[in-house]
PDB file of N, CA and C in Angstrom:
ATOM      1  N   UNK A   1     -12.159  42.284   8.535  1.00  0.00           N
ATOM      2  CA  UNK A   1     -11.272  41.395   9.248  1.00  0.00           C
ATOM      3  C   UNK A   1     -11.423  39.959   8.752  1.00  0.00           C
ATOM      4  N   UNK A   2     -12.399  39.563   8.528  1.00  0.00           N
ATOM      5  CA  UNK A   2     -13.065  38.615   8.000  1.00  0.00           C
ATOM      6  C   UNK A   2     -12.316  37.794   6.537  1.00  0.00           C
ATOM      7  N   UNK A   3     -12.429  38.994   6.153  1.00  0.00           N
ATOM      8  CA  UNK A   3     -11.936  39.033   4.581  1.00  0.00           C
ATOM      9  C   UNK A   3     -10.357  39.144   4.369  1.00  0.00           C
ATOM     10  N   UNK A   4      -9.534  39.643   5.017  1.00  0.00           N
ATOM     11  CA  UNK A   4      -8.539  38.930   5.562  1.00  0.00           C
ATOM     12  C   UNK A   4      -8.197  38.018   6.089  1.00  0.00           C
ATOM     13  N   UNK A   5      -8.916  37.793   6.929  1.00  0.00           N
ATOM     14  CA  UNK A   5      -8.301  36.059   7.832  1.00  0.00           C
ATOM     15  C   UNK A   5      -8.680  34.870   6.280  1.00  0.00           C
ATOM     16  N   UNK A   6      -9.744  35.473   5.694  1.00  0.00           N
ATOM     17  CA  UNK A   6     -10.069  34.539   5.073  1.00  0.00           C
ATOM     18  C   UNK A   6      -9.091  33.993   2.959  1.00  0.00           C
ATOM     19  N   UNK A   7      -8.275  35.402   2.735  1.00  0.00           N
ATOM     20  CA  UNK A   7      -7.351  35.487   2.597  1.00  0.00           C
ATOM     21  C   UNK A   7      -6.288  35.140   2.453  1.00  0.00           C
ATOM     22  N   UNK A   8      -5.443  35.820   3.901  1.00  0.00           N
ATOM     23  CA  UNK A   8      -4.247  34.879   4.502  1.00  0.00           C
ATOM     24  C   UNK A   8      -4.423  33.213   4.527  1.00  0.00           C
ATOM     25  N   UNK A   9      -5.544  32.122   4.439  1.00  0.00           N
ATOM     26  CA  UNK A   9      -5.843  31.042   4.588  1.00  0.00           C
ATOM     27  C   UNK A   9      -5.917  30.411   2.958  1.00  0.00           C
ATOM     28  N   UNK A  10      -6.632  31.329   1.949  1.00  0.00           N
ATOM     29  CA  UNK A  10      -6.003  31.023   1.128  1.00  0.00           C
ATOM     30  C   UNK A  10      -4.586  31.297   0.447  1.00  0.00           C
ATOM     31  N   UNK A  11      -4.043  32.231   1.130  1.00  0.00           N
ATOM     32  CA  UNK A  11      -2.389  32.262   0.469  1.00  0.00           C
ATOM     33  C   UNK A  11      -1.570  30.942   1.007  1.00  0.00           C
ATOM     34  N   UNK A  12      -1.938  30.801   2.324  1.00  0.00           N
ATOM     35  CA  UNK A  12      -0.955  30.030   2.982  1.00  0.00           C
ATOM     36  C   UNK A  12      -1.387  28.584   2.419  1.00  0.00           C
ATOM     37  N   UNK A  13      -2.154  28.002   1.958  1.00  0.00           N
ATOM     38  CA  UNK A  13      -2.857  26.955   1.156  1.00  0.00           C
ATOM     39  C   UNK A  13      -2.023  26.938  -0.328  1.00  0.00           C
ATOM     40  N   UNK A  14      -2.348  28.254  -0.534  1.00  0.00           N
ATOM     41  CA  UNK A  14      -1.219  28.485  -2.385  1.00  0.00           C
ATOM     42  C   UNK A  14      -0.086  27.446  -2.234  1.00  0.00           C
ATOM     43  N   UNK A  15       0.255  28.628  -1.305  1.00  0.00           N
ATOM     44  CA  UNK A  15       1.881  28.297  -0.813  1.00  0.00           C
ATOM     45  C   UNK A  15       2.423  26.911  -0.825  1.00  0.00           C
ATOM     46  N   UNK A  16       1.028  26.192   0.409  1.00  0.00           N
ATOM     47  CA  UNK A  16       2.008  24.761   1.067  1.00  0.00           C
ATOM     48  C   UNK A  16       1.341  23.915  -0.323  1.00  0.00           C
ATOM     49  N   UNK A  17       0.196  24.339  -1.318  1.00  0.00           N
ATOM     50  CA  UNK A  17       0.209  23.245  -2.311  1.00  0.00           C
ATOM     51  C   UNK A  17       1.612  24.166  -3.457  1.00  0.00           C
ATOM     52  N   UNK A  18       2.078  24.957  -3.936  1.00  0.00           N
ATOM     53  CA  UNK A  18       3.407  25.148  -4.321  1.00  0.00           C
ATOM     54  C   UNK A  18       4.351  24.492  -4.027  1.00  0.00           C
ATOM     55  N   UNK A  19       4.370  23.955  -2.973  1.00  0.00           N
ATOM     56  CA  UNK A  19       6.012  23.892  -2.183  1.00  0.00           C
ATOM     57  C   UNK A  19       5.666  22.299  -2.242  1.00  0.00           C
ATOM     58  N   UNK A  20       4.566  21.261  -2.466  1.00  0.00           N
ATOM     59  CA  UNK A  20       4.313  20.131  -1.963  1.00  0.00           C
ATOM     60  C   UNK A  20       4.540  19.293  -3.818  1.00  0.00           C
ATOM     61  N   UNK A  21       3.913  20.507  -5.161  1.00  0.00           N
ATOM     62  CA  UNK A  21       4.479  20.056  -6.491  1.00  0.00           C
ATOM     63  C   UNK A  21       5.815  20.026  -6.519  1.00  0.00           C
ATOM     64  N   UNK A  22       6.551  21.486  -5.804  1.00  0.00           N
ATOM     65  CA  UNK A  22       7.757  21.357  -6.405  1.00  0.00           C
ATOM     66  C   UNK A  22       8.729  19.944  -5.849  1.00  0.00           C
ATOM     67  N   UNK A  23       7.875  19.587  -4.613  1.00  0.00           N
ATOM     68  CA  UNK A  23       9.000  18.650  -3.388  1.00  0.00           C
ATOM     69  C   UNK A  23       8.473  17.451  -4.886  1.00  0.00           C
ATOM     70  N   UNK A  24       7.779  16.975  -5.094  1.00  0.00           N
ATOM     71  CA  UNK A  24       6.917  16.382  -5.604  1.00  0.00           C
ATOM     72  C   UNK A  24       8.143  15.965  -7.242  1.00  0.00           C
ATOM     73  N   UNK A  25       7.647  17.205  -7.999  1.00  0.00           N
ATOM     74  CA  UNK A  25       8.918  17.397  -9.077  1.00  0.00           C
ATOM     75  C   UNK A  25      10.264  17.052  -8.901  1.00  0.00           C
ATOM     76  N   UNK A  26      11.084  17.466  -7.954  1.00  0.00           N
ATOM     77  CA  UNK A  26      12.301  16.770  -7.343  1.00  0.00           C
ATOM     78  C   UNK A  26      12.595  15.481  -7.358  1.00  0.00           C
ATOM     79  N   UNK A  27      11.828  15.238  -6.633  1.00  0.00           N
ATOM     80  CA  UNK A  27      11.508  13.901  -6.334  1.00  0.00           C
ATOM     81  C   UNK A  27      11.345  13.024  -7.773  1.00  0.00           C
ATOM     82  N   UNK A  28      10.756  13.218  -8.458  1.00  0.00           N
ATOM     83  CA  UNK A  28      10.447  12.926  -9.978  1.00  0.00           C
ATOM     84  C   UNK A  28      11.307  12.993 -10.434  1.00  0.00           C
ATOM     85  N   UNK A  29      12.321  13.987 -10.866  1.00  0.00           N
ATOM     86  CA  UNK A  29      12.909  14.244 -11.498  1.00  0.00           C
ATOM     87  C   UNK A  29      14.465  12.990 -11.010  1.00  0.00           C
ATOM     88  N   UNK A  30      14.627  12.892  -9.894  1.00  0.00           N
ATOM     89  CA  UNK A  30      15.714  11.964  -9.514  1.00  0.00           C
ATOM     90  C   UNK A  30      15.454  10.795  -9.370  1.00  0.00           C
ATOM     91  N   UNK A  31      14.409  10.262  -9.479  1.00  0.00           N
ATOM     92  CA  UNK A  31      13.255   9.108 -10.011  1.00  0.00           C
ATOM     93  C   UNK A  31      13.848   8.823 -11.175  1.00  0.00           C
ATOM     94  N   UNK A  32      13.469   9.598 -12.120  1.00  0.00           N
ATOM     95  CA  UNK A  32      13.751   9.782 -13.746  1.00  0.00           C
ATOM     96  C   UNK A  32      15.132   9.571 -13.928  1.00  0.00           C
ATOM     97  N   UNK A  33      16.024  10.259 -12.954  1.00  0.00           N
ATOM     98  CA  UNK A  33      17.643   9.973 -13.400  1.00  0.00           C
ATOM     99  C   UNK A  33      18.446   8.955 -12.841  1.00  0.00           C
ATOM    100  N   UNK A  34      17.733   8.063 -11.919  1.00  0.00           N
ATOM    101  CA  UNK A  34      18.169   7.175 -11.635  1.00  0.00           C
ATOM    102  C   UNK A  34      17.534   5.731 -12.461  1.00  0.00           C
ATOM    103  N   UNK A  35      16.496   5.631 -12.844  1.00  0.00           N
ATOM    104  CA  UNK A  35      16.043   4.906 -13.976  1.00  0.00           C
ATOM    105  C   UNK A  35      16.874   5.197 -15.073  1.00  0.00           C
ATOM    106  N   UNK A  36      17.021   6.000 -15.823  1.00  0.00           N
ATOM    107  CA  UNK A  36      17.922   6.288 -17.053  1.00  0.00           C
ATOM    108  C   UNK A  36      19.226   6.004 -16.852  1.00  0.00           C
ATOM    109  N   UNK A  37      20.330   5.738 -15.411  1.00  0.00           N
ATOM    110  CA  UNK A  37      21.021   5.598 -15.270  1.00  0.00           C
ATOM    111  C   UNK A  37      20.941   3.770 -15.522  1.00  0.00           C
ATOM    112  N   UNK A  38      20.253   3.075 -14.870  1.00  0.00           N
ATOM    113  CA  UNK A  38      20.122   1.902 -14.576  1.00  0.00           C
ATOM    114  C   UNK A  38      19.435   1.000 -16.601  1.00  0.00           C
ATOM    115  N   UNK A  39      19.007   1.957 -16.593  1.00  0.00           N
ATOM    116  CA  UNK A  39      18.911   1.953 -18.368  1.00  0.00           C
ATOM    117  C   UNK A  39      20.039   1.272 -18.674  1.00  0.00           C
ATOM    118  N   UNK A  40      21.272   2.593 -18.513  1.00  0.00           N
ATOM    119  CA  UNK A  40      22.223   2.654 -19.390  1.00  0.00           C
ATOM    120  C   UNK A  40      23.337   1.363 -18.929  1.00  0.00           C
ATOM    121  N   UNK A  41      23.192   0.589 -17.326  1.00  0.00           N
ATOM    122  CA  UNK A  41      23.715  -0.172 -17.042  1.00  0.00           C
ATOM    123  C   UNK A  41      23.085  -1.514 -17.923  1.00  0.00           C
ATOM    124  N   UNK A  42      22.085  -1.758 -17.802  1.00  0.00           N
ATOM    125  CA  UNK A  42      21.357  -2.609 -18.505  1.00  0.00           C
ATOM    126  C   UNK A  42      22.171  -3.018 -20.000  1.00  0.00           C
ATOM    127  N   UNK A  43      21.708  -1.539 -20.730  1.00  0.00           N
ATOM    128  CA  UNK A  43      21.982  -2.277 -21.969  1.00  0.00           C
ATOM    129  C   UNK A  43      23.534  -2.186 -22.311  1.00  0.00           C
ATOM    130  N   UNK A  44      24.204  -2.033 -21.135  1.00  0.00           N
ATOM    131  CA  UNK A  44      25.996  -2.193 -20.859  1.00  0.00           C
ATOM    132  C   UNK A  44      26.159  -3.488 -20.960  1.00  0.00           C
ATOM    133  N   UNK A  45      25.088  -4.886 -20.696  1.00  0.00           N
ATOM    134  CA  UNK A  45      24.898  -5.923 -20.318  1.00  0.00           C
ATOM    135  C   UNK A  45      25.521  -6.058 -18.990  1.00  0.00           C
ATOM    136  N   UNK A  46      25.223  -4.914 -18.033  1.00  0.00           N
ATOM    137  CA  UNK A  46      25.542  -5.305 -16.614  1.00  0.00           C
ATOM    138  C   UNK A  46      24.070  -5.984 -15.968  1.00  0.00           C
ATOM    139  N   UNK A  47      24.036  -6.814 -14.581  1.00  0.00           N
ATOM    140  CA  UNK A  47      22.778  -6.546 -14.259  1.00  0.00           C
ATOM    141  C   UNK A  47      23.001  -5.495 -12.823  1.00  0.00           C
ATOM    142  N   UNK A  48      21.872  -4.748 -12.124  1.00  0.00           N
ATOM    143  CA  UNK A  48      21.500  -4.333 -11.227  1.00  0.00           C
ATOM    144  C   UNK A  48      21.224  -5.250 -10.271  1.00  0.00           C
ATOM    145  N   UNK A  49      22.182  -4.734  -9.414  1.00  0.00           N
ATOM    146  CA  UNK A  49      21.281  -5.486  -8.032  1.00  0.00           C
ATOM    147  C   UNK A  49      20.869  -4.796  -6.885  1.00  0.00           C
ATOM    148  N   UNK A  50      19.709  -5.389  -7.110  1.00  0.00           N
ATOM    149  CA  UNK A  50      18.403  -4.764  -6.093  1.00  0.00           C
ATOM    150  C   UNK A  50      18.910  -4.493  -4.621  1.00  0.00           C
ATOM    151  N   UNK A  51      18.615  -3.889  -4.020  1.00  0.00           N
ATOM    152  CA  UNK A  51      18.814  -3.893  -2.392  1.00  0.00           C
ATOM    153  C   UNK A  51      17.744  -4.287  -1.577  1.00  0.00           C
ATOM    154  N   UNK A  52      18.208  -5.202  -0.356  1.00  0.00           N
ATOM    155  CA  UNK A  52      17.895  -5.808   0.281  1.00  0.00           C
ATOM    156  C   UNK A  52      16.385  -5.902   0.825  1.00  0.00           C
ATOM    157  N   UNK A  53      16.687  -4.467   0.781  1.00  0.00           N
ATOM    158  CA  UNK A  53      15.084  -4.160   1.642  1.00  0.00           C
ATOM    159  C   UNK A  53      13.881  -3.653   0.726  1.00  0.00           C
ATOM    160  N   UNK A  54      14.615  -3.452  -0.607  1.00  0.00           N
ATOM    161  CA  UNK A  54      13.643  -3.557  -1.889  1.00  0.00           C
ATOM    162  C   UNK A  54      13.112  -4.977  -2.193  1.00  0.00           C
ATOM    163  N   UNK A  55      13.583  -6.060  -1.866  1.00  0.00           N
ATOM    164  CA  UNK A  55      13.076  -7.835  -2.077  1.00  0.00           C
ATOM    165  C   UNK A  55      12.076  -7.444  -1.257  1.00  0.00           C
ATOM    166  N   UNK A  56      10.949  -8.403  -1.942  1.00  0.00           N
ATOM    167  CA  UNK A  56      10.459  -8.844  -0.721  1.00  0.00           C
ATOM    168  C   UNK A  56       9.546 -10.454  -1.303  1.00  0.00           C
ATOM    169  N   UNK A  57       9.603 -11.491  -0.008  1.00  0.00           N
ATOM    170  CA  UNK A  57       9.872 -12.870  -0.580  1.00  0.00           C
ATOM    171  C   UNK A  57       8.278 -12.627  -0.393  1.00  0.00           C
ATOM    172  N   UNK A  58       7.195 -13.722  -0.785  1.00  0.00           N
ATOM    173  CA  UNK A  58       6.200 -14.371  -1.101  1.00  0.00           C
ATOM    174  C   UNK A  58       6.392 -15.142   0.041  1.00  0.00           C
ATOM    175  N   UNK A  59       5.105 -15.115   0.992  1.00  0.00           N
ATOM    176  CA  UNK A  59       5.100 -16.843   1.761  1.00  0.00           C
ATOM    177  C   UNK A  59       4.474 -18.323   1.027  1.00  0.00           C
ATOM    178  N   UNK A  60       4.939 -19.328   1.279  1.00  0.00           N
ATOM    179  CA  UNK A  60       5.093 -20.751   0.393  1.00  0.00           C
ATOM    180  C   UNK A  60       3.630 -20.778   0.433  1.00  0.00           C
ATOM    181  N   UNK A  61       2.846 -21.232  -1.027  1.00  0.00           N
ATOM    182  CA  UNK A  61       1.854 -21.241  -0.811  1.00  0.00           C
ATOM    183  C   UNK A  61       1.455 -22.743  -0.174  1.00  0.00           C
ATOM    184  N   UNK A  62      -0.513 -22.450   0.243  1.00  0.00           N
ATOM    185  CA  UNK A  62      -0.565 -23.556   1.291  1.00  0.00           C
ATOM    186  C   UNK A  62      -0.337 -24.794   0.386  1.00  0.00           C
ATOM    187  N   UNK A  63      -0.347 -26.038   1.067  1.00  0.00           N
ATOM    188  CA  UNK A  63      -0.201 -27.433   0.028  1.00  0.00           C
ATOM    189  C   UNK A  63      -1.476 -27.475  -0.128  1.00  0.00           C
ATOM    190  N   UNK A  64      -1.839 -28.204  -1.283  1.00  0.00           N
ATOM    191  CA  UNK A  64      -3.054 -28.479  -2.070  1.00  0.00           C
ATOM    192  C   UNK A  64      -3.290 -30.273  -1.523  1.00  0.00           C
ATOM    193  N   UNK A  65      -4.462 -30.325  -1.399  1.00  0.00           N
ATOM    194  CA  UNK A  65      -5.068 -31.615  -0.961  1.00  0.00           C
ATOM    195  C   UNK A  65      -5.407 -32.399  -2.550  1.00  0.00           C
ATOM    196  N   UNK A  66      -4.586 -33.796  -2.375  1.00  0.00           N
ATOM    197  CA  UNK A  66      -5.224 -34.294  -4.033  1.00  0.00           C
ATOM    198  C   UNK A  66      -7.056 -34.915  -3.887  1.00  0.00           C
ATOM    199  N   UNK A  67      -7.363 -34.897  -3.033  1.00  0.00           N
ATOM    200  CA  UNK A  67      -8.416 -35.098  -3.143  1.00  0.00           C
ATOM    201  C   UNK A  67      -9.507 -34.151  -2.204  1.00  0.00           C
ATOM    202  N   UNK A  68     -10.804 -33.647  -2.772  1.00  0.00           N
ATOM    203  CA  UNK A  68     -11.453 -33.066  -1.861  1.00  0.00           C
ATOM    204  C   UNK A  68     -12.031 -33.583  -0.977  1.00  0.00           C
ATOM    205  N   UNK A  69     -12.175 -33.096   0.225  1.00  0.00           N
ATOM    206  CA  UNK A  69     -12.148 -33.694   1.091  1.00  0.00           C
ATOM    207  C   UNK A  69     -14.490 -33.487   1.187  1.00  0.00           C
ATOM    208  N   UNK A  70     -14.756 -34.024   2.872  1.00  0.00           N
ATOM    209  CA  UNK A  70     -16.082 -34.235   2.775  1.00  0.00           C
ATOM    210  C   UNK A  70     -16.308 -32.562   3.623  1.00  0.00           C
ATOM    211  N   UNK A  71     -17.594 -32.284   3.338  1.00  0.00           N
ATOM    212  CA  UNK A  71     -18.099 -30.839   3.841  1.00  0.00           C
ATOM    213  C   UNK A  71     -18.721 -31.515   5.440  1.00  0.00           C
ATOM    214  N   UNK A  72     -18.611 -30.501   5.623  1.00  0.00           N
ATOM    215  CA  UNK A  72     -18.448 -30.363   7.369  1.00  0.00           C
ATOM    216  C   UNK A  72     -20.346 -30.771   7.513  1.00  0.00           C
ATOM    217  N   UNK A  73     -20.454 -31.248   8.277  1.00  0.00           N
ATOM    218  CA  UNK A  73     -21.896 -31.774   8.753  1.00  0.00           C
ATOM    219  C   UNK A  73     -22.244 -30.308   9.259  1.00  0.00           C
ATOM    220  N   UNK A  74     -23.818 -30.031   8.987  1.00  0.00           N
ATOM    221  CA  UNK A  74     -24.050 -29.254   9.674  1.00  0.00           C
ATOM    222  C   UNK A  74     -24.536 -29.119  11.009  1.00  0.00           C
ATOM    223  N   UNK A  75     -24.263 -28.283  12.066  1.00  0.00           N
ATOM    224  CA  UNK A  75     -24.758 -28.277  13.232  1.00  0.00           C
ATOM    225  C   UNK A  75     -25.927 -28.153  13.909  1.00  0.00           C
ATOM    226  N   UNK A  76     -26.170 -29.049  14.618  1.00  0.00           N
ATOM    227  CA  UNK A  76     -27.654 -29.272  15.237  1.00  0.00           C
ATOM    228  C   UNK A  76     -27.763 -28.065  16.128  1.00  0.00           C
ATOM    229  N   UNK A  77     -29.038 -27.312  16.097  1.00  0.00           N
ATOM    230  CA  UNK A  77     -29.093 -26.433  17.395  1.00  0.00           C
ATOM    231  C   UNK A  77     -29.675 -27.140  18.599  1.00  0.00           C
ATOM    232  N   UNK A  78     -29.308 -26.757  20.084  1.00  0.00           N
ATOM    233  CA  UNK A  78     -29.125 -27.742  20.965  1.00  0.00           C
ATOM    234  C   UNK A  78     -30.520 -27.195  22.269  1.00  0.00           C
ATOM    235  N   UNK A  79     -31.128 -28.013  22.151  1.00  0.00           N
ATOM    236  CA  UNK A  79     -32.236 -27.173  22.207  1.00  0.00           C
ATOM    237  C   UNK A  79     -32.279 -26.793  23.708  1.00  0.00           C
ATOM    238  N   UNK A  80     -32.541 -25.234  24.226  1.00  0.00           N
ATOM    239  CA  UNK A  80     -32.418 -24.458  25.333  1.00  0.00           C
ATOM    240  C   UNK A  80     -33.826 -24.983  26.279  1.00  0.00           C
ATOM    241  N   UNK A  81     -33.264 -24.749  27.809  1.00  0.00           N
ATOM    242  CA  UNK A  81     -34.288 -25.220  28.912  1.00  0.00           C
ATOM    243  C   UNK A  81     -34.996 -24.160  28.846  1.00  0.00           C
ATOM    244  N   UNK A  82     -35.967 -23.626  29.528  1.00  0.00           N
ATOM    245  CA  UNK A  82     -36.854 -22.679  29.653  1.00  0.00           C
ATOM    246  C   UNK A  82     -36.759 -22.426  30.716  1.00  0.00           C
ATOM    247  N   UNK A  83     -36.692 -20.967  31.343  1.00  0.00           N
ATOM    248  CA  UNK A  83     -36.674 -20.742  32.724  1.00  0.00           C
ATOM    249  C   UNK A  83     -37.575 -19.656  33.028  1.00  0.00           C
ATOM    250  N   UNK A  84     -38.541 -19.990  33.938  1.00  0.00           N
ATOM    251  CA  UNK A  84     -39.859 -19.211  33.869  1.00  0.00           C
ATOM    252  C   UNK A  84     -39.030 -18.205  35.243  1.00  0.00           C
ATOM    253  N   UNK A  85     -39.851 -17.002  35.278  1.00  0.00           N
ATOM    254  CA  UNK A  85     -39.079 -15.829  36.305  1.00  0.00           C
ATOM    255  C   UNK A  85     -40.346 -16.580  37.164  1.00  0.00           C
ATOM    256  N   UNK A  86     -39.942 -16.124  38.525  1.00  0.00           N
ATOM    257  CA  UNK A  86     -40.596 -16.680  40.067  1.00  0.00           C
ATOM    258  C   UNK A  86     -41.696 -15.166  40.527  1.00  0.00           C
TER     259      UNK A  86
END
């Protein structure tokens, strides 16, 4: 029984890694034909334009200080009361 269950667990494993190359390949493959398409616009001297939600902007970087500035003083530790238990 054993040797069955254990089995069936590897077929069904075969299977879903089979079915996960081929989704995989598809996928690739219309990858591939839509690049070669955009190729052929290219050297049409068209350009492509990107869609919207393919951009994506950069935030402004921070402003730069022309001069460096002074390093932070370091902090005094503040010295604790003592509290004896009763």
């Amino acid at each position: 029984m054993l040797a069955i269950a254990i089995t069936a667990l590897f077929t069904l494993a075969g299977i879903v890694g089979v079915a996960v190359v081929a989704d995989s390949l598809v996928e690739a493959r219309a990858a591939w034909a839509r690049l070669m398409h955009e190729g052929e616009v290219m050297r049409a001297g068209l350009a492509v334009q990107v869609a919207a939600r393919e951009m994506s902007l950069r935030p402004a970087p921070a402003p730069r200080r022309a001069m460096a500035g002074r390093a932070p003083a370091p902090r005094r530790l503040q010295p604790l009361q003592a509290c004896a238990a009763a």
